[in-house]
Protein backbone atom coordinates (compact mmCIF):
# COMPACT_ATOMS: atom_id res chain seq x y z
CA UNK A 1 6.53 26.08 -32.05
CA UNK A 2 7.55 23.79 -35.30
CA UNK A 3 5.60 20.67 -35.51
CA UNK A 4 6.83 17.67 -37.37
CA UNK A 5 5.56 14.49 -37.98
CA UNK A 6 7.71 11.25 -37.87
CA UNK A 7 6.59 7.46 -37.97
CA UNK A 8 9.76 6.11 -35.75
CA UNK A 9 11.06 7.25 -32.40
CA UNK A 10 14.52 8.67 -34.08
CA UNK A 11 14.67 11.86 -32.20
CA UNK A 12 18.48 13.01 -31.31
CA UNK A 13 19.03 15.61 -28.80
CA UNK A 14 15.23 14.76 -27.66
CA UNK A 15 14.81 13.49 -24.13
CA UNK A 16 11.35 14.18 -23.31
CA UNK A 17 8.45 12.13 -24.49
CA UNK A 18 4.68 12.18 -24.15
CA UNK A 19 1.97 9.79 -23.90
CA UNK A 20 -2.09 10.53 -23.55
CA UNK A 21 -4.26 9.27 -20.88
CA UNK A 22 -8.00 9.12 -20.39
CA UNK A 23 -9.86 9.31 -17.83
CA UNK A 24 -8.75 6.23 -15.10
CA UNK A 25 -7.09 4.82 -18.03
CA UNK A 26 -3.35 5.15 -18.54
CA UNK A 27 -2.02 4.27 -21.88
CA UNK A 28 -0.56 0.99 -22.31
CA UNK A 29 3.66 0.26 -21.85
CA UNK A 30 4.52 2.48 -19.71
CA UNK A 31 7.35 2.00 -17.30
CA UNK A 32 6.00 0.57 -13.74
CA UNK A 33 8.18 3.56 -11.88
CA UNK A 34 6.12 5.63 -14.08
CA UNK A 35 2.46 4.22 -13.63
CA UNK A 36 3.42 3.90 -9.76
CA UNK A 37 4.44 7.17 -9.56
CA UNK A 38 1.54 8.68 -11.46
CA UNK A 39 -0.69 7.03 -8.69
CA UNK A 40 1.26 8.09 -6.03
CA UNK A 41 0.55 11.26 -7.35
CA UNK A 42 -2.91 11.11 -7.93
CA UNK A 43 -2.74 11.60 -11.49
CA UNK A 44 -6.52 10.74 -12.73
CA UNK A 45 -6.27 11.80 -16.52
CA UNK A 46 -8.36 14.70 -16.11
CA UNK A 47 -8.33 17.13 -18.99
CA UNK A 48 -5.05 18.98 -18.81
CA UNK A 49 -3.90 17.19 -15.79
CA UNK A 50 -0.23 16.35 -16.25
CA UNK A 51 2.74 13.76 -14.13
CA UNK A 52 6.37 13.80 -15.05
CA UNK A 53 9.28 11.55 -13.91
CA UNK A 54 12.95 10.54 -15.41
CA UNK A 55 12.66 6.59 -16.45
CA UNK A 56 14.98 4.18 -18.07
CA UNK A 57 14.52 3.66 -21.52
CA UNK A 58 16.61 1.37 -24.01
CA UNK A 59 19.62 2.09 -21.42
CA UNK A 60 19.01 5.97 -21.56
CA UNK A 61 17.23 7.89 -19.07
CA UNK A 62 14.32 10.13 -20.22
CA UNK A 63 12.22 12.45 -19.24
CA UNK A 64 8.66 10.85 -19.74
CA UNK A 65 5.06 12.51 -19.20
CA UNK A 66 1.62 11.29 -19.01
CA UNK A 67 -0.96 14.06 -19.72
CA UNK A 68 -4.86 13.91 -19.52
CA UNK A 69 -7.57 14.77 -21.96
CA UNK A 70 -10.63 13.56 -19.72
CA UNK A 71 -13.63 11.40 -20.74
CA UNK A 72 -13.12 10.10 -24.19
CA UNK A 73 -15.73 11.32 -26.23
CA UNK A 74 -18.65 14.21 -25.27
CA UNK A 75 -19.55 17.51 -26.43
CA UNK A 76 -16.42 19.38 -24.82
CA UNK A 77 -13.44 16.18 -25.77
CA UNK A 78 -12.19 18.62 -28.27
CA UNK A 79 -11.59 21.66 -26.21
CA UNK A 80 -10.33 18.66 -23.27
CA UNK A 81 -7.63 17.29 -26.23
CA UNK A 82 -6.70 21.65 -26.74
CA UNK A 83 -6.21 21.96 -22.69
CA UNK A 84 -4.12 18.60 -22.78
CA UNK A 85 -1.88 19.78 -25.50
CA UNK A 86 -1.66 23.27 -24.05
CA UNK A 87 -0.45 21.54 -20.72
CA UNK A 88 2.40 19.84 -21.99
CA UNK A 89 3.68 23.59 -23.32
CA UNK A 90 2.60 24.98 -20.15
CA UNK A 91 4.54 22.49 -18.10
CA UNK A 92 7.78 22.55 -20.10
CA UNK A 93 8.08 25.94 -22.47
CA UNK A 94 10.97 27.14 -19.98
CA UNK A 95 12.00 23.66 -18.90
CA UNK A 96 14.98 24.04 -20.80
CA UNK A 97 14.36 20.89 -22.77
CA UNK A 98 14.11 21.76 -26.29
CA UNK A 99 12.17 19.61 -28.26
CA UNK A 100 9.29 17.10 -27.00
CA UNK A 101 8.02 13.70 -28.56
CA UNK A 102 4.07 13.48 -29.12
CA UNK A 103 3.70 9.57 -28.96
CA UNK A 104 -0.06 9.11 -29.96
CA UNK A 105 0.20 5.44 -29.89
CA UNK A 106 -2.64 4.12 -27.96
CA UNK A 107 -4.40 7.44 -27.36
CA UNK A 108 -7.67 6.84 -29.15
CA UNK A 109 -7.46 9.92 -31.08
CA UNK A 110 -9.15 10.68 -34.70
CA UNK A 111 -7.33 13.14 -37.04
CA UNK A 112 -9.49 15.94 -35.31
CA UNK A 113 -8.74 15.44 -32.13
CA UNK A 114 -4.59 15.03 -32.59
CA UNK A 115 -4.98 18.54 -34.38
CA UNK A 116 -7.17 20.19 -31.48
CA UNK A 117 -4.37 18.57 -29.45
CA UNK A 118 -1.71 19.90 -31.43
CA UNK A 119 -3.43 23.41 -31.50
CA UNK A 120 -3.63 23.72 -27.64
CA UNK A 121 0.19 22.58 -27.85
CA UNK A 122 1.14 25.54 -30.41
CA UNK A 123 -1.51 28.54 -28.87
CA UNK A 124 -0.29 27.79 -25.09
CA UNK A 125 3.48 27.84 -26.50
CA UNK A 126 3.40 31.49 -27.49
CA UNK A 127 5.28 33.65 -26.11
CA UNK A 128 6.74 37.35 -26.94
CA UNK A 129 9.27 38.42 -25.38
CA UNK A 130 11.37 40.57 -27.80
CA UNK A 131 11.68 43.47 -25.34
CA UNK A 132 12.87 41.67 -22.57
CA UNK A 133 16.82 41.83 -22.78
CA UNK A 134 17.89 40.59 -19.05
CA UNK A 135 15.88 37.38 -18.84
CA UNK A 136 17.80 35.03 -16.82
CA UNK A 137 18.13 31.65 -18.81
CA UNK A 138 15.49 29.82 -16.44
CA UNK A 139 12.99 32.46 -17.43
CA UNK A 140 13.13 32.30 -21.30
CA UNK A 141 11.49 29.81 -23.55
CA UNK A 142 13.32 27.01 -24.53
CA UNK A 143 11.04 24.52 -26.16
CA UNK A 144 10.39 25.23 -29.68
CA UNK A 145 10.17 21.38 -31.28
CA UNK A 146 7.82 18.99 -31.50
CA UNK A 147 7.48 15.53 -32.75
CA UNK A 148 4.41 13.21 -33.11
CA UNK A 149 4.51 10.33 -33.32
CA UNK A 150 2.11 7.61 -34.72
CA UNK A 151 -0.40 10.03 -35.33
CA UNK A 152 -3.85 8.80 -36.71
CA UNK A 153 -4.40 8.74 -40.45
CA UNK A 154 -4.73 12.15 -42.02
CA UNK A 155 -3.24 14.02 -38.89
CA UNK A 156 -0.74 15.18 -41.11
CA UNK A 157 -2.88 16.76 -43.91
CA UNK A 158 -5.49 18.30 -42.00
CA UNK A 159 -2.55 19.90 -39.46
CA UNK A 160 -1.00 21.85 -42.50
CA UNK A 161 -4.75 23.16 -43.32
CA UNK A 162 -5.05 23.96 -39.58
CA UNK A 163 -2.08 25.23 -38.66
CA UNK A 164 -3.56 28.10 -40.49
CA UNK A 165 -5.72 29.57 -37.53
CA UNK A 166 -2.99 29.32 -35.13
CA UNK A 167 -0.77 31.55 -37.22
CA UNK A 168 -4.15 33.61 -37.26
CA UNK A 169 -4.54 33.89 -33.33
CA UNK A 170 -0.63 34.53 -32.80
CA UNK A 171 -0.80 37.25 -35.46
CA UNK A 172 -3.45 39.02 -33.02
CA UNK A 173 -1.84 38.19 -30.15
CA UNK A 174 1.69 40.03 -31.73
CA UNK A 175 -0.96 43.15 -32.82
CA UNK A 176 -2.42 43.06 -29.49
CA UNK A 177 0.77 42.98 -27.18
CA UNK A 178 2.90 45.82 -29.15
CA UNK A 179 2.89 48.59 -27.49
CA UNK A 180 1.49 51.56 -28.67
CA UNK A 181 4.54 53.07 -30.16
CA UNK A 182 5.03 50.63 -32.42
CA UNK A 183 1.94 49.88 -33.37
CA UNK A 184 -0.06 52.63 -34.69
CA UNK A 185 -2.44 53.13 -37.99
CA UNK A 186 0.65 53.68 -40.10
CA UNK A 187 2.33 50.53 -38.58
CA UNK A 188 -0.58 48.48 -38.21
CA UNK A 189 -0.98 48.96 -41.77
CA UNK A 190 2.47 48.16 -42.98
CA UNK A 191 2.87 44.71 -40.59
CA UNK A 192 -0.33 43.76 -42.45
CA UNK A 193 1.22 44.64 -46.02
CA UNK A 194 4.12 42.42 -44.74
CA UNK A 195 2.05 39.19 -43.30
CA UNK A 196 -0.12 39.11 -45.85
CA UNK A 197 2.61 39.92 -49.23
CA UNK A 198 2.07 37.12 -51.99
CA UNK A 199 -0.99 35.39 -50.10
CA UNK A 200 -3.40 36.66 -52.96
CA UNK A 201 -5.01 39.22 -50.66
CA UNK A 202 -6.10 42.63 -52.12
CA UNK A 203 -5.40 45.38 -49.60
CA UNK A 204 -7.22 48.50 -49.97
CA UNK A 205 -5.94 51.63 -47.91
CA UNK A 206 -7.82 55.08 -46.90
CA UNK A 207 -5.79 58.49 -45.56
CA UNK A 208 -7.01 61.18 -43.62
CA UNK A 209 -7.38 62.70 -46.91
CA UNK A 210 -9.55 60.02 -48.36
CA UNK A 211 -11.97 60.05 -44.92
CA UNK A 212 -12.10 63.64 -45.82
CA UNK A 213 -13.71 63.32 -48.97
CA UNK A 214 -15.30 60.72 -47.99
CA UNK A 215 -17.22 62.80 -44.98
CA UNK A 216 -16.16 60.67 -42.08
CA UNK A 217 -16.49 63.39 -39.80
CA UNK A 218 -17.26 60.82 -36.71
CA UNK A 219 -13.72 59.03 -37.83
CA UNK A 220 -11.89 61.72 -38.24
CA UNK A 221 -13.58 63.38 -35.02
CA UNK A 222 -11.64 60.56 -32.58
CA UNK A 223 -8.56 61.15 -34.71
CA UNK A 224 -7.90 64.99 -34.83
CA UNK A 225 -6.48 65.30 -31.32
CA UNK A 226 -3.74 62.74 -32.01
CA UNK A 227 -0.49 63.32 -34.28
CA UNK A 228 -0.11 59.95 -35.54
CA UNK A 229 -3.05 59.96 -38.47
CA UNK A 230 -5.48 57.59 -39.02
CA UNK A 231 -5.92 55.00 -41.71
CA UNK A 232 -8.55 51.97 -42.92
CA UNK A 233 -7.38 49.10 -44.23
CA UNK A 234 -9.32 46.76 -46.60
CA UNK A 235 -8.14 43.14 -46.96
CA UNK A 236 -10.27 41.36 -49.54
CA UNK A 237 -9.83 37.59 -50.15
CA UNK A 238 -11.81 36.51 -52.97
CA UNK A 239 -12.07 32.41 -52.94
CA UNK A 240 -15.45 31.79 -53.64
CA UNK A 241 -17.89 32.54 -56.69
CA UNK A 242 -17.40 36.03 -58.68
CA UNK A 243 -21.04 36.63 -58.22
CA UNK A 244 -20.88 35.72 -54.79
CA UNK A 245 -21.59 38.95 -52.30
CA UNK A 246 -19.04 38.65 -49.66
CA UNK A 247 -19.03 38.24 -45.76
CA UNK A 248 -17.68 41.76 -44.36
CA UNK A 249 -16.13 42.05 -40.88
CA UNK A 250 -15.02 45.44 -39.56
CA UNK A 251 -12.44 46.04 -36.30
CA UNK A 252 -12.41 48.69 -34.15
CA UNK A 253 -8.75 49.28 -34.15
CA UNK A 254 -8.26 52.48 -31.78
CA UNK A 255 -3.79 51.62 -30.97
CA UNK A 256 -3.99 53.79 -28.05
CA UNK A 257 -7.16 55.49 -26.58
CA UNK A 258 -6.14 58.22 -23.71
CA UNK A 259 -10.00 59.01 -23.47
CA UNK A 260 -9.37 62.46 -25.15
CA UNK A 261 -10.43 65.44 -23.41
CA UNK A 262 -12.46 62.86 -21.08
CA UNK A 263 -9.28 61.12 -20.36
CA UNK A 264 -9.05 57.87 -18.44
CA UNK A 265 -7.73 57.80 -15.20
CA UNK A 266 -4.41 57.32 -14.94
CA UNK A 267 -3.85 53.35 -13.34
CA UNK A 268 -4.46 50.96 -15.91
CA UNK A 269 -4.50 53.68 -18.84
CA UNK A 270 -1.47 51.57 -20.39
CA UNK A 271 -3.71 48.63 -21.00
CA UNK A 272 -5.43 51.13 -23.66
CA UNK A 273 -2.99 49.65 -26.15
CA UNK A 274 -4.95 46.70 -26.68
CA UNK A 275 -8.21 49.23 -27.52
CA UNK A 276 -7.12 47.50 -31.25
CA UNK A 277 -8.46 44.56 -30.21
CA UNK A 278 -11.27 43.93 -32.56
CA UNK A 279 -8.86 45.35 -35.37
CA UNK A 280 -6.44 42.53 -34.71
CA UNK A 281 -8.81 39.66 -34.03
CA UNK A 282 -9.84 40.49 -38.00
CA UNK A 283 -6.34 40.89 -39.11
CA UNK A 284 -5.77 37.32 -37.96
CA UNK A 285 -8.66 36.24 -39.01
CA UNK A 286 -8.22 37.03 -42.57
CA UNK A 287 -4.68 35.38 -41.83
CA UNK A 288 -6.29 31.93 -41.01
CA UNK A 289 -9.27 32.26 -43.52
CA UNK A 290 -6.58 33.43 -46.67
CA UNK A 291 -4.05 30.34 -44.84
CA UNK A 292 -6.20 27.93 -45.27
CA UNK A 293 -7.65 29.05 -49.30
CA UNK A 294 -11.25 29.41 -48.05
CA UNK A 295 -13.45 29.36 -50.90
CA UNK A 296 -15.50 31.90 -49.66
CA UNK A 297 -15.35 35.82 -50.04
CA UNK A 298 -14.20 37.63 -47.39
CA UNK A 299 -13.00 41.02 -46.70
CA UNK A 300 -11.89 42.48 -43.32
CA UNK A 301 -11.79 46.24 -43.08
CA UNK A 302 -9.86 47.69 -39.99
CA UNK A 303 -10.26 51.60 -38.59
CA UNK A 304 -7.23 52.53 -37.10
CA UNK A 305 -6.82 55.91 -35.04
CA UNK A 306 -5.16 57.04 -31.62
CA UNK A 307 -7.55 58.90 -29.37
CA UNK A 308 -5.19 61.42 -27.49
CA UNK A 309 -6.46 65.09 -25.81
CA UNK A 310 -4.10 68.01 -27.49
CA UNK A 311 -5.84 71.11 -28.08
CA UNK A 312 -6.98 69.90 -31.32
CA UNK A 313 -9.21 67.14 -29.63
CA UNK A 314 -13.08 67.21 -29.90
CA UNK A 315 -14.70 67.83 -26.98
CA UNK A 316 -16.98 67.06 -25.50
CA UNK A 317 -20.66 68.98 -27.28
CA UNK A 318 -19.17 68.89 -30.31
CA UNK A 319 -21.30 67.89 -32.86
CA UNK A 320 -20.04 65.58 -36.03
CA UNK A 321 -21.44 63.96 -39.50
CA UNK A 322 -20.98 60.65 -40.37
CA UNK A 323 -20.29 59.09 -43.61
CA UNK A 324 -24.29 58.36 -43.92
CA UNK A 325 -25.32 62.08 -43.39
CA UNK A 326 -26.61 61.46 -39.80
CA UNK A 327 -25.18 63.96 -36.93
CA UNK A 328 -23.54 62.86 -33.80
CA UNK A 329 -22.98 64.79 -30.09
CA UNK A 330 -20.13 64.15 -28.83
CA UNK A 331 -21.09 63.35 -25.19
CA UNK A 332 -18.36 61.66 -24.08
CA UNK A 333 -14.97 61.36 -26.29
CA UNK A 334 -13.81 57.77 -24.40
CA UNK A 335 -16.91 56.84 -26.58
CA UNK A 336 -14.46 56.50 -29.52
CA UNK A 337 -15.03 53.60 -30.49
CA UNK A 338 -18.33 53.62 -32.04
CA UNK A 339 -17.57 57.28 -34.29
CA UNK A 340 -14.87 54.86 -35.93
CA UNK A 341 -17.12 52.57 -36.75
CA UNK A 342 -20.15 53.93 -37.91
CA UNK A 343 -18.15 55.15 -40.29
CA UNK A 344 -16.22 52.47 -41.09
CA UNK A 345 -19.59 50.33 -41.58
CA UNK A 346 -20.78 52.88 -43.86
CA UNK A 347 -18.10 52.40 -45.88
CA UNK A 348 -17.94 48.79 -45.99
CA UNK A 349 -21.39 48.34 -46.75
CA UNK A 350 -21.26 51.21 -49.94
CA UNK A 351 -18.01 49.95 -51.25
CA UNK A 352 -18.96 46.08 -50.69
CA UNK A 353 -22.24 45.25 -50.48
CA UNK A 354 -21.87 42.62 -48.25
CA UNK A 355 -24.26 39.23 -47.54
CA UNK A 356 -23.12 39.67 -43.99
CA UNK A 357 -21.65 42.09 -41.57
CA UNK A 358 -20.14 41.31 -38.48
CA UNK A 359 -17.65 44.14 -36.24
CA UNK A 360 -15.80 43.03 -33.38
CA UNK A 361 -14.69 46.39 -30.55
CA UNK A 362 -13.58 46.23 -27.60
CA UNK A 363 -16.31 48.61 -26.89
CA UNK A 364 -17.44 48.72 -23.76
CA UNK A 365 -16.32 48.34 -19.80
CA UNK A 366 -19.99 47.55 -19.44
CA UNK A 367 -19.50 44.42 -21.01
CA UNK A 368 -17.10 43.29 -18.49
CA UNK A 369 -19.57 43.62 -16.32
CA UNK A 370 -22.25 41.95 -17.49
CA UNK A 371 -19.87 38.86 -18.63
CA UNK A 372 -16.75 39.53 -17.04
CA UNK A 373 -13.80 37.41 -18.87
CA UNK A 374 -15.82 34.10 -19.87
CA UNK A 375 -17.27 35.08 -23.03
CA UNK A 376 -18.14 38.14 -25.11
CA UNK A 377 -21.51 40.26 -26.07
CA UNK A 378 -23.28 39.84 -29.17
CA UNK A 379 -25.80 41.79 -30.76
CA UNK A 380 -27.65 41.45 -34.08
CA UNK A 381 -30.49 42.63 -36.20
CA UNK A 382 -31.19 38.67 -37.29
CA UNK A 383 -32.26 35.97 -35.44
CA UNK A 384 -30.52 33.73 -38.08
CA UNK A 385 -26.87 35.38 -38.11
CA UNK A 386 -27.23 35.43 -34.24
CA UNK A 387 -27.90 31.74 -34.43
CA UNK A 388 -24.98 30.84 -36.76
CA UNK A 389 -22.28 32.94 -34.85
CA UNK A 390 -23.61 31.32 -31.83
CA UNK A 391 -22.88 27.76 -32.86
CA UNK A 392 -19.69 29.01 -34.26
CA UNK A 393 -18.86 30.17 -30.94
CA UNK A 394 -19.60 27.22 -29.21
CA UNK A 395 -17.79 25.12 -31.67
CA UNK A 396 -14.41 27.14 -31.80
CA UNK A 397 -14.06 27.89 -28.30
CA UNK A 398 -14.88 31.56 -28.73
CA UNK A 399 -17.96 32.07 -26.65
CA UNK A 400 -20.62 34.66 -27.13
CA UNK A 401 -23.87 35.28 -25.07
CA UNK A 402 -26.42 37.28 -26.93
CA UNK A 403 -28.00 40.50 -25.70
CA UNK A 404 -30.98 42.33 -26.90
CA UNK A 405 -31.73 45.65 -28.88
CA UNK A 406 -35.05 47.46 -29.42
CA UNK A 407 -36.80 50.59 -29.62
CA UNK A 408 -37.01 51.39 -25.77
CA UNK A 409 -33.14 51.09 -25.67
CA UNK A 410 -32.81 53.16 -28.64
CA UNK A 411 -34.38 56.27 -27.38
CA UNK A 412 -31.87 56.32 -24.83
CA UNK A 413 -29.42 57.66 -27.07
CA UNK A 414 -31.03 60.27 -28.89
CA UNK A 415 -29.79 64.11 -29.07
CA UNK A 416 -31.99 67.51 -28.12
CA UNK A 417 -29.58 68.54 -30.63
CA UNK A 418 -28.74 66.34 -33.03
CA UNK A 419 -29.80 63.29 -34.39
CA UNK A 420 -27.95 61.06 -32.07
CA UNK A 421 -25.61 61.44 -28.90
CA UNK A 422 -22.78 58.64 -28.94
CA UNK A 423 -23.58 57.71 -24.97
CA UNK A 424 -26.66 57.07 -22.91
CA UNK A 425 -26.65 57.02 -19.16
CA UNK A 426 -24.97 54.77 -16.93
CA UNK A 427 -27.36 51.58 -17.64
CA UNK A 428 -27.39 49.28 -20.45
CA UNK A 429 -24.47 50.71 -21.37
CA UNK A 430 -23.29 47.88 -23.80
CA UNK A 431 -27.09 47.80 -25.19
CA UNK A 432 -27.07 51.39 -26.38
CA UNK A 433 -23.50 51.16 -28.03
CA UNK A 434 -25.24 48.47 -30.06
CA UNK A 435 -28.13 50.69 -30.81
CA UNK A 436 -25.89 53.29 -32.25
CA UNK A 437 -23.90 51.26 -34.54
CA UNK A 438 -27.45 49.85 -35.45
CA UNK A 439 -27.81 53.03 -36.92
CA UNK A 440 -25.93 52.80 -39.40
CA UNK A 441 -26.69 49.74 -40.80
CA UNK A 442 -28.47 49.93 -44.55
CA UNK A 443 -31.15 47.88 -46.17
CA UNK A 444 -31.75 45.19 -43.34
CA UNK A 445 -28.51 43.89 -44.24
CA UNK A 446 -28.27 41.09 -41.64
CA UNK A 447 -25.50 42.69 -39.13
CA UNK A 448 -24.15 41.49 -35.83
CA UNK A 449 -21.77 43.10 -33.49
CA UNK A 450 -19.75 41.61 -30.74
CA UNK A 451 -18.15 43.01 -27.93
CA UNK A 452 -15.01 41.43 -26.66
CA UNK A 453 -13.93 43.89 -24.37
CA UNK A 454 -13.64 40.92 -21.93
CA UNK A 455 -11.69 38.81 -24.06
CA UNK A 456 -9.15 40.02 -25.56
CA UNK A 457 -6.93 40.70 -22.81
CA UNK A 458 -6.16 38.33 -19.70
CA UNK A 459 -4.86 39.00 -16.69
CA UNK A 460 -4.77 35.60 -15.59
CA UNK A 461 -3.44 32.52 -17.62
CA UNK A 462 -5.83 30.72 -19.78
CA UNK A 463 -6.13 26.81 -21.11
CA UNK A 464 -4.25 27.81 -24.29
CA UNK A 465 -3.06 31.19 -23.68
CA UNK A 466 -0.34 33.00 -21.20
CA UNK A 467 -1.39 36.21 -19.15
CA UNK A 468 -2.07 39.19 -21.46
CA UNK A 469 -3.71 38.78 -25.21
CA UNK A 470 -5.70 36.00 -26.21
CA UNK A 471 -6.52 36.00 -29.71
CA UNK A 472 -10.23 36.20 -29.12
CA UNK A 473 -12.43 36.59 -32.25
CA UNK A 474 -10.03 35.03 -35.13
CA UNK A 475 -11.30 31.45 -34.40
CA UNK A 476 -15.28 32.07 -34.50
CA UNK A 477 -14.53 34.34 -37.08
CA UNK A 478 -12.94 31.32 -38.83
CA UNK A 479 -15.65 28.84 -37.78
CA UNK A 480 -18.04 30.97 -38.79
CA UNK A 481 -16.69 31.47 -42.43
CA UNK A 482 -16.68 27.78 -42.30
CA UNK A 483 -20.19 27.20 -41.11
CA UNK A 484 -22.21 29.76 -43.28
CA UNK A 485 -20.08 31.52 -46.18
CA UNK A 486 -18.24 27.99 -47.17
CA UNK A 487 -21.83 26.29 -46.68
């Protein structure tokens, strides 16, 4: 959606306006069909509760819309001015109107708030739909305009700095939704190259060849029983001090995962495609950070592989060496997910030397378990990282809950024969996969990993999304850069 900014109500071709309520409080001038009508209806301003009608206006009749962002004020008005602005895209993104009027007149809003409004407006208006050819014209999207109106002083500004993480969290959505033959390493790798030409971002690429010589046998374990061959992208932003060591976040980015040899059952396997998850939610993350010229650095590092069961697939006994020397059995190969990023940790951590290293997977089904869809795992060797990402979460929107580790959890995934096994038994089966990765972490750097195989994918529509990817991960990513690297 293109936001613009006017300070008069010249709109042509724009029929459909929007005003703000509160709480029991409409906003001032309204039309008395429309404030009779909105009681009628029982409109009460709650947050994302929205009433329409056609008025008379200056001899023309509009299409005007009151829409509610709850109790003024409080811990949760921003997130309540997001679900109002995602309502008014909800409501009208296939109403065949084409552009919308934001009139903020009246509506108590700071900067801030008019930006998380306008954010809920652009996140809940995204759509992709570039495979659907027979679409009747009711179905597709037809608002893609908005104007605000009298917008609070410095609106403006801070939306072009903002607008920044939305084109982050619709860049993961796009990774996310592709299906997996178009987006695989190779691709994943070049629509990276192309989002992120001229933005000052130094992109770093690995081959099989390279993970060869490298020894990332757990890596290149997942990968050998697929044809499409696996890559690891770097993308370094360097905005802060030369000296400065950098804040590191690595993505599990498996594009398709079958299972391998312990393949998946077949209903639902298609949803596999968004196994990438945690690969796009840093993708877009280092969109929004490099958007917005944070003066921090940051690098994201992505592992990208297919896990598919041809006869060159490991199996399941098989043992494997990481990048850091320690040996792996192969218990299960739909535990893919954490041989791609052991190694991929290793290699951050040798090539960067990070301050901070956080890796996002969708990692587990035992996650979704434990948290279902409301908010993801985290686990970390600090108290203090675990604290930060915490408040990041609560402040973005992207929720964690964090889960422990410790020696009585690790012993569950040790080998007879080697000097780890990649699953545990049934329970704590998010806890161990934490453990592993654990593993691999050097020199008490301080390391957190979060699990967002609950988020990342919806079935259901959410406040500022549409059934199927979210975007999870690129805004407390963001915050977080914010909070502690920009600090």
């Amino acid at each position: 959606m293109n936001i613009t900014f006017q300070s008069n109500a010249n709109t042509s071709n724009n029929r459909l306006y929007v005003r703000i309520a509160h709480e029991g409080a409409l906003p001032s001038g309204l039309e008395r069909s429309l404030v009779e009508g909105a009681k009628a209806a029982r409109f009460e301003g709650k947050a994302g509760q929205l009433f329409d009608s056609f008025v008379e206006r200056d001899g023309e009749v509009i299409r005007a819309a009151v829409v509610g962002a709850g109790k003024a004020g409080g811990d949760d008005y921003a997130a309540n001015c997001e679900k109002a602005g995602a309502a008014v895209s909800a409501k009208f993104l296939t109403s065949g109107e084409k552009a919308v009027t934001i009139d903020l007149a009246d509506s108590g809003f700071s900067a801030a708030q008019a930006v998380a409004f306008l954010m809920g407006l652009r996140l809940r208006a995204w759509r992709y739909d570039i495979y659907r050819t027979t679409m009747k014209d009711a179905q597709k999207v037809s608002l893609a305009d908005a104007v605000v109106l009298n917008a609070p002083d410095g609106t403006e500004a801070l939306w072009a700095t903002e607008s920044a993480i939305a084109k982050g969290v619709e860049f993961t959505r796009e990774l996310v939704t592709e299906p997996a033959n178009i987006i695989y390493p190779e691709s994943f790798v070049e629509r990276c190259r192309e989002r992120f030409a001229g933005s000052g971002v130094e992109i770093t690429v690995l081959d099989e060849n390279d993970m060869r010589e490298l020894g990332m046998g757990a890596f290149l374990g997942v990968a050998q029983g697929s044809a499409r061959p696996p890559r690891l992208i770097a993308l370094r932003w360097a905005g802060g001090a030369a000296d400065e060591a950098p804040s590191v976040f690595v993505g599990k980015g498996v594009t398709f995962d079958s299972g391998g040899i312990s393949i998946k059952p077949g209903a639902g396997m298609e949803d596999m495609k968004w196994d990438m998850g945690g690969a796009a939610a840093v993708a877009g993350a280092m969109l929004a950070i490099v958007g917005r010229k944070a003066k921090a650095n940051v690098i994201g590092i992505c592992g990208l592989t297919e896990n598919m069961p041809d006869g060159n697939a490991q199996r399941p006994g098989d043992v494997v060496t990481s990048m850091s020397g320690q040996t792996i059995e192969v218990i299960n190969t739909d535990a893919e997910g954490r041989l791609v990023l052991c190694d991929a940790l290793t290699w951050a951590q040798k090539e960067f030397k990070p301050a901070r290293i956080i890796d996002l997977a969708t990692l587990t089904g035992a996650m979704i378990i434990a948290l279902g869809h409301e908010q993801a795992g985290l686990f970390s060797n600090s108290d203090e990282l675990a604290g930060q990402l915490d408040a990041a979460g609560k402040s973005s929107g992207d929720k964690l809950w964090r889960l422990p580790l410790g020696a009585a959890y690790d012993k569950l995934i040790d080998s007879p024969i080697a000097d780890m096994k990649n699953v545990g038994s049934r329970a704590a089966g998010s806890i161990t996969a934490g453990q592993f990765l654990q593993r691999f972490i050097e020199n008490d750097t301080p390391w957190a990993h979060l699990d967002i195989a609950g988020m990342a994918w919806s079935a259901t529509a959410g406040a500022t999304w549409d059934k199927g990817a979210t975007g999870f991960g690129v805004r407390v990513l963001d915050q977080f850069v914010r909070d502690v690297a920009e600090a």
